[in-house]
C-alpha atoms as a PDB file:
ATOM      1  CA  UNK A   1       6.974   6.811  12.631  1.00  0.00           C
ATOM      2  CA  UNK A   2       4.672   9.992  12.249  1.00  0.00           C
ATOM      3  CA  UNK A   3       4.526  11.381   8.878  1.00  0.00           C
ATOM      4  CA  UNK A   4       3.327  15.130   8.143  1.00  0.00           C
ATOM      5  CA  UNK A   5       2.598  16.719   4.884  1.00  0.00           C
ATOM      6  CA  UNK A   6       3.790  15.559   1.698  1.00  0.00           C
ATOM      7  CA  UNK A   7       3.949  11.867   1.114  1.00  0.00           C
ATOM      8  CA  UNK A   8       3.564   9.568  -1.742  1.00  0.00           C
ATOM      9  CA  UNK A   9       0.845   6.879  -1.533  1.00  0.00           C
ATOM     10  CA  UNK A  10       1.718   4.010  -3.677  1.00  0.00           C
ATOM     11  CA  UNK A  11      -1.318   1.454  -5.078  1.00  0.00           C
ATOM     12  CA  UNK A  12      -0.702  -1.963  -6.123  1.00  0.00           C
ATOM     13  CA  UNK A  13      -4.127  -3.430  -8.346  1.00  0.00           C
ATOM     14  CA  UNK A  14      -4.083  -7.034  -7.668  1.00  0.00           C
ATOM     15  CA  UNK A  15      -6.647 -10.024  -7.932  1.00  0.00           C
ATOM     16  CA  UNK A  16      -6.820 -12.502  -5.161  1.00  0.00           C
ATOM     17  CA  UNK A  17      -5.704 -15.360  -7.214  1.00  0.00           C
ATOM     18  CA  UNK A  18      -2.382 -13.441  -7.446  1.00  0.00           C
ATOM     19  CA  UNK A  19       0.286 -15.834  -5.912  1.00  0.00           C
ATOM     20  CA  UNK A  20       4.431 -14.932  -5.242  1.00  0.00           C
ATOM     21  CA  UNK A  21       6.049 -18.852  -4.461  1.00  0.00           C
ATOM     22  CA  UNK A  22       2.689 -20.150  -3.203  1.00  0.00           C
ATOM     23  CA  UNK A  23       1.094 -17.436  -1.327  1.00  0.00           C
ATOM     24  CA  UNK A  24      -0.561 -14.340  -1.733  1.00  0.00           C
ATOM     25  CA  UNK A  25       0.853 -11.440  -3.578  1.00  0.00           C
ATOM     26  CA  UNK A  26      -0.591  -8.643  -1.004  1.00  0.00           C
ATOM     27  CA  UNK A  27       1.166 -10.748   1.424  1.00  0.00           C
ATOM     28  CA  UNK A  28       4.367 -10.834  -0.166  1.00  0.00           C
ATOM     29  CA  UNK A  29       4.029  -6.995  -0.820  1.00  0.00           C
ATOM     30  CA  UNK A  30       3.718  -5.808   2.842  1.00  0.00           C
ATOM     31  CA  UNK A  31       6.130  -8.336   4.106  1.00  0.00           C
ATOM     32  CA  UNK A  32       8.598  -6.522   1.834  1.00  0.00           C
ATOM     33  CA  UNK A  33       7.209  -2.985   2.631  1.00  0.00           C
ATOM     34  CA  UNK A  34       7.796  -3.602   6.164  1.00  0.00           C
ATOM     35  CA  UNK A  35      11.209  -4.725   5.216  1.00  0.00           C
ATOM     36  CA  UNK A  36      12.208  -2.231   3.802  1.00  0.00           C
ATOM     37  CA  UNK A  37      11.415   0.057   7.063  1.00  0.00           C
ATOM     38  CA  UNK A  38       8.280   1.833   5.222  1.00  0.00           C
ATOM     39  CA  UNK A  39       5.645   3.581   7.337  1.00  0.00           C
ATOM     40  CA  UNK A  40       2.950   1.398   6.803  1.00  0.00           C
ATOM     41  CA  UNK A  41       1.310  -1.114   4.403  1.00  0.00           C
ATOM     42  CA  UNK A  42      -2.820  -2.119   3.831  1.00  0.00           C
ATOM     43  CA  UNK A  43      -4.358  -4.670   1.607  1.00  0.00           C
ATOM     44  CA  UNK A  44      -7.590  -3.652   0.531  1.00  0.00           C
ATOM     45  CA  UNK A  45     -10.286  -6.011  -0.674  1.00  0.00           C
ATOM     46  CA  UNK A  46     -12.788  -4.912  -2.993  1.00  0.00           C
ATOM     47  CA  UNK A  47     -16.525  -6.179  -3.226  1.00  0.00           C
ATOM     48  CA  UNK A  48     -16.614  -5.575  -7.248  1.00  0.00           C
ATOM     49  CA  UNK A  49     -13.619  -4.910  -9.881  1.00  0.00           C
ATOM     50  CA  UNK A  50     -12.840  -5.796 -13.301  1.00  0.00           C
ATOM     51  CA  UNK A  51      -9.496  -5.004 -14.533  1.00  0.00           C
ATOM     52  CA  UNK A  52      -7.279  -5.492 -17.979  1.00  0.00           C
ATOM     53  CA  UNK A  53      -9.368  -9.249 -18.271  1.00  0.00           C
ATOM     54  CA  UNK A  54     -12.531  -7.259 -18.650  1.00  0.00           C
ATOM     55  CA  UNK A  55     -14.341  -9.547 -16.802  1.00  0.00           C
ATOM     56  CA  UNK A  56     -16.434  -8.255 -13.823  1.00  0.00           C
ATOM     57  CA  UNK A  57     -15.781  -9.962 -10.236  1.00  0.00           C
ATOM     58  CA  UNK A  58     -18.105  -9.726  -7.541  1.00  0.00           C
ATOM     59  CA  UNK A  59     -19.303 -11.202  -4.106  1.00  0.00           C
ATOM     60  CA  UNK A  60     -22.766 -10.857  -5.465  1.00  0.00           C
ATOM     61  CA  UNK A  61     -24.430 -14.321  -4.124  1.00  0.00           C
ATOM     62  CA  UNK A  62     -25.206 -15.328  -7.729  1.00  0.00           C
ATOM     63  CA  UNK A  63     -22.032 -14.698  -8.254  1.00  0.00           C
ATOM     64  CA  UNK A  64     -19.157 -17.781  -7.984  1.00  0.00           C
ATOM     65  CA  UNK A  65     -15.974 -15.381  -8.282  1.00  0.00           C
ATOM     66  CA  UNK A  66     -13.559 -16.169  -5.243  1.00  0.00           C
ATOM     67  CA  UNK A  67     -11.192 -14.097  -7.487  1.00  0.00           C
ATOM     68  CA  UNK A  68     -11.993 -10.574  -5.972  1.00  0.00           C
ATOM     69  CA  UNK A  69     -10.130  -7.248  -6.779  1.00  0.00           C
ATOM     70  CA  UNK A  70      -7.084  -6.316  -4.296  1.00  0.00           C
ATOM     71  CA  UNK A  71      -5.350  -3.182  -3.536  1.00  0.00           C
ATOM     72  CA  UNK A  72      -2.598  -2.825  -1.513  1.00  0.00           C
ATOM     73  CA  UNK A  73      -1.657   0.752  -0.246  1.00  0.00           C
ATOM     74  CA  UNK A  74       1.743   2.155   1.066  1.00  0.00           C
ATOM     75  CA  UNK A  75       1.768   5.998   1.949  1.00  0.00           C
ATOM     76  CA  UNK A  76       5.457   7.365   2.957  1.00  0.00           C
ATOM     77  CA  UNK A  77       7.872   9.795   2.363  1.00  0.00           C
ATOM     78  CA  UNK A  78       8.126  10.205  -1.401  1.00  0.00           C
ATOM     79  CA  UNK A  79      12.114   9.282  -1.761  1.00  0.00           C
ATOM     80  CA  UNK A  80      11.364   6.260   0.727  1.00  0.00           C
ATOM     81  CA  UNK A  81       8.672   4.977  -1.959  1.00  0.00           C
ATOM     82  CA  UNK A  82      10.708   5.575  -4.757  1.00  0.00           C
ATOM     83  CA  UNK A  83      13.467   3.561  -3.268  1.00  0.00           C
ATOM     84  CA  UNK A  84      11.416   0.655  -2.568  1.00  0.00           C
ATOM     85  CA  UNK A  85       9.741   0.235  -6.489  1.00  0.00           C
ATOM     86  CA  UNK A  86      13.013  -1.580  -7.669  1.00  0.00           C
ATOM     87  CA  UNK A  87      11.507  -4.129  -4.472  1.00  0.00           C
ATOM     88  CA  UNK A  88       8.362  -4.164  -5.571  1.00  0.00           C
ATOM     89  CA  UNK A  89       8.939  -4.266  -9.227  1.00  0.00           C
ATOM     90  CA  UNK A  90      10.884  -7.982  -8.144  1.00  0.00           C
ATOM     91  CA  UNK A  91       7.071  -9.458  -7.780  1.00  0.00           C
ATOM     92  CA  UNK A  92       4.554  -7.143  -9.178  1.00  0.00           C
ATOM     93  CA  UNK A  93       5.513  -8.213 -13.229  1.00  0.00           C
ATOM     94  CA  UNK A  94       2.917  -6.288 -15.321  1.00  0.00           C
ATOM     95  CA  UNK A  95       0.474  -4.906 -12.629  1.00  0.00           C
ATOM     96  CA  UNK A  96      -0.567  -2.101 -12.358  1.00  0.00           C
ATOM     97  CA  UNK A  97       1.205   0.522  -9.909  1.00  0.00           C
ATOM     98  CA  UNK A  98      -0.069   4.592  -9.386  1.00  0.00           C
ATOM     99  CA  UNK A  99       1.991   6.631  -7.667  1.00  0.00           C
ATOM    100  CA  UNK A 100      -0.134   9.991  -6.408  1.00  0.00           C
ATOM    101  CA  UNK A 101       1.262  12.898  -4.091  1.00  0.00           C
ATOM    102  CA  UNK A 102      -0.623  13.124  -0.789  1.00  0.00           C
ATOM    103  CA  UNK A 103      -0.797  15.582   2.218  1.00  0.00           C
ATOM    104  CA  UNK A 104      -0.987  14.137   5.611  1.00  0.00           C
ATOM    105  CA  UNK A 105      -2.264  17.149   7.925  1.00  0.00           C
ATOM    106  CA  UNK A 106      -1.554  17.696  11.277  1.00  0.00           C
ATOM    107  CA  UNK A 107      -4.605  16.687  13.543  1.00  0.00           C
ATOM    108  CA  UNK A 108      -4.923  17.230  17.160  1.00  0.00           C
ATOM    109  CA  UNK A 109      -2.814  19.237  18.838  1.00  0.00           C
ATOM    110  CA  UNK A 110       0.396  20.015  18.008  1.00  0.00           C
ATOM    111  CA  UNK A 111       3.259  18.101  19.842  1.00  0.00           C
ATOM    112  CA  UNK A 112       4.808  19.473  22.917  1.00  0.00           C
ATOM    113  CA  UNK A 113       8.137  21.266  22.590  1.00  0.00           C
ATOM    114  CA  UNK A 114      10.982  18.891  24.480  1.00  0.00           C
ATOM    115  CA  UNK A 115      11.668  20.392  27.883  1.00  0.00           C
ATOM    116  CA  UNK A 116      15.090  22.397  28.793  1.00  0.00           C
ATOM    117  CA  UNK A 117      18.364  20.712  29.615  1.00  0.00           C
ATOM    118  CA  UNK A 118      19.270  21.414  33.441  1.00  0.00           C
ATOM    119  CA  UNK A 119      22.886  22.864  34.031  1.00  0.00           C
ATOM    120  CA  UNK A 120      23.081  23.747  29.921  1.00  0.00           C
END
């Protein structure tokens, strides 16, 4: 699927220690994303984050935190996103989702026209 201008990119915060029925969250998310037929699903892992806890993880060597920050992206068409947050709303709970307009521009060439039908 090739998506051009406007889209909807849709961010899930998470923590690593964030588990749906004994596996990862970020998991769970894209498995459902890709369910639901969207155009495409990362899971971002950040070296450094605090979020609502306040407390900072890092993967500083002093640092013991295994519970790293997590972001999993989805960018689509915006009506496609929209329809999947009752989905995602089924595991996310209280986490924090942004939904921000984006513009995917058209790079390269432009594609080719389809050829004519013979005998039309």
């Amino acid at each position: 699927m090739t998506l051009r201008g406007n889209a909807l990119r849709l961010t899930v915060f998470l923590s690593e220690s964030d588990r749906w029925q004994h596996h990862p969250l970020s998991t769970e998310i894209v498995h459902r994303a890709h369910a639901a037929g969207l155009a495409g699903a990362t899971v971002f892992r950040g070296v450094e984050g605090y979020g609502a806890s306040s407390v900072v993880h890092t993967t500083r060597l002093l640092s013991l935190s295994e519970d790293l920050p997590v972001a999993v992206v989805i960018v689509d068409a915006e009506a496609r996103v929209r329809a999947f947050l009752p989905v995602l709303a089924e595991v996310t709970g209280e986490r924090l989702v942004t939904l921000e307009p984006v513009e995917i521009p058209q790079l390269g060439p432009p594609p080719a026209p389809p050829a004519p039908e013979d005998g039309a």
